[in-house]
Structure formats: structure tokens, C-alpha cells
Protein backbone atom coordinates (compact mmCIF):
# COMPACT_ATOMS: atom_id res chain seq x y z
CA UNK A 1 167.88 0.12 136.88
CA UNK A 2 168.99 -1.64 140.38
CA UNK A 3 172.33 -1.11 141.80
CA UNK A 4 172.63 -5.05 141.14
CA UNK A 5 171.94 -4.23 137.16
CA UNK A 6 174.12 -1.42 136.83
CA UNK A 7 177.31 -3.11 138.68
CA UNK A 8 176.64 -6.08 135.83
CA UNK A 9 176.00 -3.78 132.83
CA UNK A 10 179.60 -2.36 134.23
CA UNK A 11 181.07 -5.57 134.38
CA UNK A 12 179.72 -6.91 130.98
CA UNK A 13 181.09 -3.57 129.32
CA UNK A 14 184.87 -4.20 131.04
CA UNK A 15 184.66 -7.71 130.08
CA UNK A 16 184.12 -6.88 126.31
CA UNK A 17 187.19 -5.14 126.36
CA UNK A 18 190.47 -6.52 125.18
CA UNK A 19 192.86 -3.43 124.98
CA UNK A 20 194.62 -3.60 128.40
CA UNK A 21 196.07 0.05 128.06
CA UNK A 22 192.73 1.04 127.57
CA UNK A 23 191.51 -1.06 130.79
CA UNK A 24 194.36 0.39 132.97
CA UNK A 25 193.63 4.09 132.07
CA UNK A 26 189.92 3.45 132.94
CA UNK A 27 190.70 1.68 136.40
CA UNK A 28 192.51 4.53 137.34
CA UNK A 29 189.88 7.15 136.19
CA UNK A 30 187.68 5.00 138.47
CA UNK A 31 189.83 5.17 141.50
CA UNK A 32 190.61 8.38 140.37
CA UNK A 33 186.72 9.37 141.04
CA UNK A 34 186.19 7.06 143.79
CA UNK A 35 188.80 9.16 145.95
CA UNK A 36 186.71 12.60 144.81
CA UNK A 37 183.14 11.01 144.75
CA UNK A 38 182.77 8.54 147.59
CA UNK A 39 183.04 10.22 151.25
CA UNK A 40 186.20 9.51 153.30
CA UNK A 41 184.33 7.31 155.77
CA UNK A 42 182.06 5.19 153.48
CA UNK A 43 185.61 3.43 151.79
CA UNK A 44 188.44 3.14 153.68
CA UNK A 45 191.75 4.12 152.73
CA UNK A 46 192.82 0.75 152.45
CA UNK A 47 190.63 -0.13 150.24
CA UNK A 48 191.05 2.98 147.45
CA UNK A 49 195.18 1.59 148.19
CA UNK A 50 194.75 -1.92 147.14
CA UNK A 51 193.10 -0.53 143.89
CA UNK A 52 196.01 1.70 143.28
CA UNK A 53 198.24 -1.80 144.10
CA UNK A 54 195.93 -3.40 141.02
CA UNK A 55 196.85 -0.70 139.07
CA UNK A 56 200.21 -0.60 139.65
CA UNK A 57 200.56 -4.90 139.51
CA UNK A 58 198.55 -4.69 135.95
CA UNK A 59 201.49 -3.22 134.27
CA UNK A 60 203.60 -6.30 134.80
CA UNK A 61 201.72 -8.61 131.68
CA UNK A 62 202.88 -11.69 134.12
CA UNK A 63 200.19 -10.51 136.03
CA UNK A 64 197.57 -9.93 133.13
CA UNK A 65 194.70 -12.74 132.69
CA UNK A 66 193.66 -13.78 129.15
CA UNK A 67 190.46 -12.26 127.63
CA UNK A 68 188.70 -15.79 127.09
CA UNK A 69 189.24 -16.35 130.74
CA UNK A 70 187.71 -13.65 132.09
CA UNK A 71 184.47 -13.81 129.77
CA UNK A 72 184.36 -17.84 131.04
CA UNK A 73 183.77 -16.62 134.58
CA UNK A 74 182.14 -13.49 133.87
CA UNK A 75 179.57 -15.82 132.15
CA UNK A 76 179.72 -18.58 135.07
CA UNK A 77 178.84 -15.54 137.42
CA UNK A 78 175.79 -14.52 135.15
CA UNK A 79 174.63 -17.81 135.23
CA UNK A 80 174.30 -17.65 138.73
CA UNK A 81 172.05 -14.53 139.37
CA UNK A 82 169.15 -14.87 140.14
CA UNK A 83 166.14 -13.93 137.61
């Protein structure tokens, strides 16, 4: 499987989820392992901090975007690959 696949296999998977406690625990386990996995120089700082802002902004639901919405792009953006 391509690095391409695998990113929308990931994507697909996050999209079929509706729990957003569930979806907040797992986007911090992800940062959580970026910070330990990924070497210092290959993602900057800033980057690994605007996740931890994402985190941090998902707890306010003003901030949260429906389910239905997120499947109507994540399909738009399937749509577009190529193959």
C-alpha cells in the first residue's frame, strides 16, 4: 500500500467516526506519537503546536463540524484522486 493509500484508508476510518470524545483521545495519541516517532528536524515544533491548538479548540463544540459535513468533503476529495 502507497503512502497516498494509507493517508486515505486513515482518513476514511476518522471520517466514519461520530463519537467526538473518541476522535479527541485519538488526535492526541497521534500527536502524542508524532512527538516520540517523527525526528525533531523532519516536523517542526510549530507544527506538533498547532495540533495540540486543534486539540485544545475541539473541546469547545462551537468549534466542532457536523458528521454529514465532513463525509460531503471527504467524498468531494475522493472524487478527485486520481485512479
Amino acid at each position: 500500500m502507497t503512502t497516498v493509500e494509507i493517508k486515505g484508508n486513515f482518513l476514511n476510518f476518522l471520517a466514519s467516526i461520530e463519537d467526538s470524545s473518541l476522535l479527541k483521545k485519538m488526535l492526541a495519541t497521534c500527536i502524542e506519537i508524532a512527538r516520540k516517532e517523527i525526528k525533531s528536524d523532519s516536523m517542526p515544533p510549530e507544527i506538533l503546536d498547532e495540533l495540540e491548538e486543534a486539540v485544545r479548540r475541539s473541546c469547545d463544540e462551537a468549534n466542532l463540524i457536523p458528521h454529514e459535513d465532513v463525509q460531503n468533503e471527504m467524498t468531494k476529495w475522493l472524487k478527485g484522486l486520481p485512479g
